[in-house]
Protein backbone atom coordinates (compact mmCIF):
# COMPACT_ATOMS: atom_id res chain seq x y z
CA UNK A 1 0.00 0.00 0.00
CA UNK A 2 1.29 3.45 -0.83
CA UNK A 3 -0.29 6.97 0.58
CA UNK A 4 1.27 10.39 -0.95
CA UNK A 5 0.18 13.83 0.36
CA UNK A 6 0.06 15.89 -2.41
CA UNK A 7 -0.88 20.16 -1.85
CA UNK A 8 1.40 20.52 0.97
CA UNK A 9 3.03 24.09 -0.21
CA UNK A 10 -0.82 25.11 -0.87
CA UNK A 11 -2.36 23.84 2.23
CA UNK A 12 0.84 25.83 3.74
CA UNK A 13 0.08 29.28 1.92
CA UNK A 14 -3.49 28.88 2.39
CA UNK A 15 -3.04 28.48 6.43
CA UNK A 16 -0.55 31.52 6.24
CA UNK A 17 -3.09 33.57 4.70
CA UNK A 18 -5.76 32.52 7.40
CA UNK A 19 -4.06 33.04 10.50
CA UNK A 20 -3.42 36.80 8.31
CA UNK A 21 -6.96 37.63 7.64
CA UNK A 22 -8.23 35.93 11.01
CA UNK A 23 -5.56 37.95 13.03
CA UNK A 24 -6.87 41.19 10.68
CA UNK A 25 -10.28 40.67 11.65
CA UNK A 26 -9.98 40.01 15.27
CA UNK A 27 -7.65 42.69 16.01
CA UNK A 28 -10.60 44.75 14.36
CA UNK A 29 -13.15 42.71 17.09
CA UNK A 30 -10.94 43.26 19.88
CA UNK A 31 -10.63 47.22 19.01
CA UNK A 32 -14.58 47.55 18.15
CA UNK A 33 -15.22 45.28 21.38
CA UNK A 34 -13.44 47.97 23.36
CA UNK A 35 -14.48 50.87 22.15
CA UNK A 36 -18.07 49.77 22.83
CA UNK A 37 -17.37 49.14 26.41
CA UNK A 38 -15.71 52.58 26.64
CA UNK A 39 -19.06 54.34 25.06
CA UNK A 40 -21.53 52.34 27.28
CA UNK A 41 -19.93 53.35 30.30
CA UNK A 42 -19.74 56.86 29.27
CA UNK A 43 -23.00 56.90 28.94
CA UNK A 44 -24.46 55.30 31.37
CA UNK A 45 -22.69 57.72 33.42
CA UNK A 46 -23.90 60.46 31.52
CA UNK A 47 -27.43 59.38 30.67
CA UNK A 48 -28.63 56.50 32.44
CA UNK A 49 -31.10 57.09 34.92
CA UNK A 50 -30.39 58.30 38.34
CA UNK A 51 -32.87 58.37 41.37
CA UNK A 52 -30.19 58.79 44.51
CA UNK A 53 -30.95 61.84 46.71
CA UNK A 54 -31.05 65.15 45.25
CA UNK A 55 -28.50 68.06 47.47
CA UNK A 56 -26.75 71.12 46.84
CA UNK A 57 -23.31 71.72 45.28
CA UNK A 58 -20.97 74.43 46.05
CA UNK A 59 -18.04 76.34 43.76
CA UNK A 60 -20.20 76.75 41.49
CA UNK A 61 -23.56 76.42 43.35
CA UNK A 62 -25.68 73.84 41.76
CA UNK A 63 -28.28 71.19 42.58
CA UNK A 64 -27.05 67.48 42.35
CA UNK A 65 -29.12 64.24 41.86
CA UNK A 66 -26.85 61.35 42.79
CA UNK A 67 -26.69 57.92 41.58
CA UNK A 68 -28.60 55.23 43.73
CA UNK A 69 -26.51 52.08 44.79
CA UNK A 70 -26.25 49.79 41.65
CA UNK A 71 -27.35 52.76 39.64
CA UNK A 72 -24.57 53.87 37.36
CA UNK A 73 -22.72 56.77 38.92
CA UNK A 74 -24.27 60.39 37.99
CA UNK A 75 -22.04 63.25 36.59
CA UNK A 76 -21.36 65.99 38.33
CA UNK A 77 -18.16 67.39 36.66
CA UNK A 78 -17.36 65.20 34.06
CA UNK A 79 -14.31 64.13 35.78
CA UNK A 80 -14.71 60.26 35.89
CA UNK A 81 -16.33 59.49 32.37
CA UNK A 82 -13.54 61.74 30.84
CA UNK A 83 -11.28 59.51 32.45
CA UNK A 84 -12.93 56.60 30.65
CA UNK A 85 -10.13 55.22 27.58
CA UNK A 86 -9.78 52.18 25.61
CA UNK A 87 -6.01 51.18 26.10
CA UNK A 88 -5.58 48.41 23.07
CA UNK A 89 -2.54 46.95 21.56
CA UNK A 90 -2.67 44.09 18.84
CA UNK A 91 -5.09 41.55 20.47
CA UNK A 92 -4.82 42.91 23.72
CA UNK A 93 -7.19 45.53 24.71
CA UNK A 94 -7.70 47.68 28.68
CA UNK A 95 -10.73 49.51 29.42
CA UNK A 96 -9.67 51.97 32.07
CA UNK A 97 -11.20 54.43 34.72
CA UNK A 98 -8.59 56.67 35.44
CA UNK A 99 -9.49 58.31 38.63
CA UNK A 100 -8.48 57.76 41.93
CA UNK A 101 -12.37 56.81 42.85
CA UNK A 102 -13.22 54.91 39.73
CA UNK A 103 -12.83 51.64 41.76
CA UNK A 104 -14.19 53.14 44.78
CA UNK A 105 -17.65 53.49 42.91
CA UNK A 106 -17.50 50.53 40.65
CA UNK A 107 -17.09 48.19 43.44
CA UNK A 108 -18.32 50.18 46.38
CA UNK A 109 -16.32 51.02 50.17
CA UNK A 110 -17.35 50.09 53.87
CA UNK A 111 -19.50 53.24 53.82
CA UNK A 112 -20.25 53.63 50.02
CA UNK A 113 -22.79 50.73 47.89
CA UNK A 114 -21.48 49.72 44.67
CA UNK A 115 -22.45 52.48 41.36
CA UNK A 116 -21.21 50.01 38.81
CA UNK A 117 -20.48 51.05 35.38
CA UNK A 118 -17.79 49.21 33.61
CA UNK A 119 -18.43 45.92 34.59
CA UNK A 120 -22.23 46.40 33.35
CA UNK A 121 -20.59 47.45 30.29
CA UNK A 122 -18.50 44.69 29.45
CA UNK A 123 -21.57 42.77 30.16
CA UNK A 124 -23.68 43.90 27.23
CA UNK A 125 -20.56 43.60 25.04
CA UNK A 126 -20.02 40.26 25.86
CA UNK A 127 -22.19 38.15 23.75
CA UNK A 128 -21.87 40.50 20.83
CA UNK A 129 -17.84 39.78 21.43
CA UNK A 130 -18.28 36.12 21.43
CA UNK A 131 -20.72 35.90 18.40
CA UNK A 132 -18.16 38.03 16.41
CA UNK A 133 -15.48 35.33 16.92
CA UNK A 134 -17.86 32.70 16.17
CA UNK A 135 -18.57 34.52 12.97
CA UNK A 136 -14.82 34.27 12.35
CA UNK A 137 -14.45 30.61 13.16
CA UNK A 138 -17.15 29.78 11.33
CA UNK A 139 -16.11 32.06 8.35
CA UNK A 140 -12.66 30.34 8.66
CA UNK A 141 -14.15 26.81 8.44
CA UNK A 142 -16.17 28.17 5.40
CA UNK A 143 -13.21 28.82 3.85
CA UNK A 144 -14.33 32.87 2.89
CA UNK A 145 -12.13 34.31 5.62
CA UNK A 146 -11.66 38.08 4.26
């Protein structure tokens, strides 16, 4: 009995070109995934709805409604959504808070109840992340990777 592989040097090029296109398209995933995460949070601290306690502000005098725990946390100066950035790098992407309270509110203190806002974020990404790498698997065992 005799077997021969024949194609080798195609079945080579054609795998280079695939782990190409698939790396093209989810660095692109990856990049869209984070960006996403980075606009929901901004606006859920922005725009999402707030029912906390209503006080007065100082320098300049103003009237503040405040988040409610689990609420996203409300503006006030802009501060902590402007610190809000997508950090990404090949097929590595960070969603960052920059503040010095952006953990304090996200996960909440002794004396302060959780306002979350990234990780509710990264939750309504997540199943449009994973269904955008099954599209690519499943376009890659299609064979019409592009």
């Amino acid at each position: 009995m005799t077997a021969s592989l024949t194609g080798t040097a195609e079945l080579k090029r054609a795998l280079a070109e695939f782990g190409i296109q698939a790396d093209k398209r989810i660095k692109g995933i990856v990049q869209g995934t984070a960006q996403n995460i980075r606009t929901h949070a901004i606006k859920s601290i922005q725009r999402g709805t707030k029912s906390g306690i209503v006080y007065e502000k100082t320098s300049p005098k103003r009237t503040h409604r405040a988040s409610a725990p689990g609420e996203a946390p409300a503006t006030d100066t802009g501060r902590l959504a402007g610190s809000i950035r997508a950090d990404i790098e090949g097929l590595k992407a960070e969603v960052v808070a920059d503040t010095e309270y952006a953990a304090w509110l996200e996960f909440g203190t002794q004396n302060i109840q959780p306002r979350p806002f990234l990780v509710p974020a990264l939750e309504v990404e997540r199943p449009k992340w994973n269904a955008r790498l099954n599209a690519v698997v499943e376009d890659a065992a299609k064979g019409i990777l592009k």
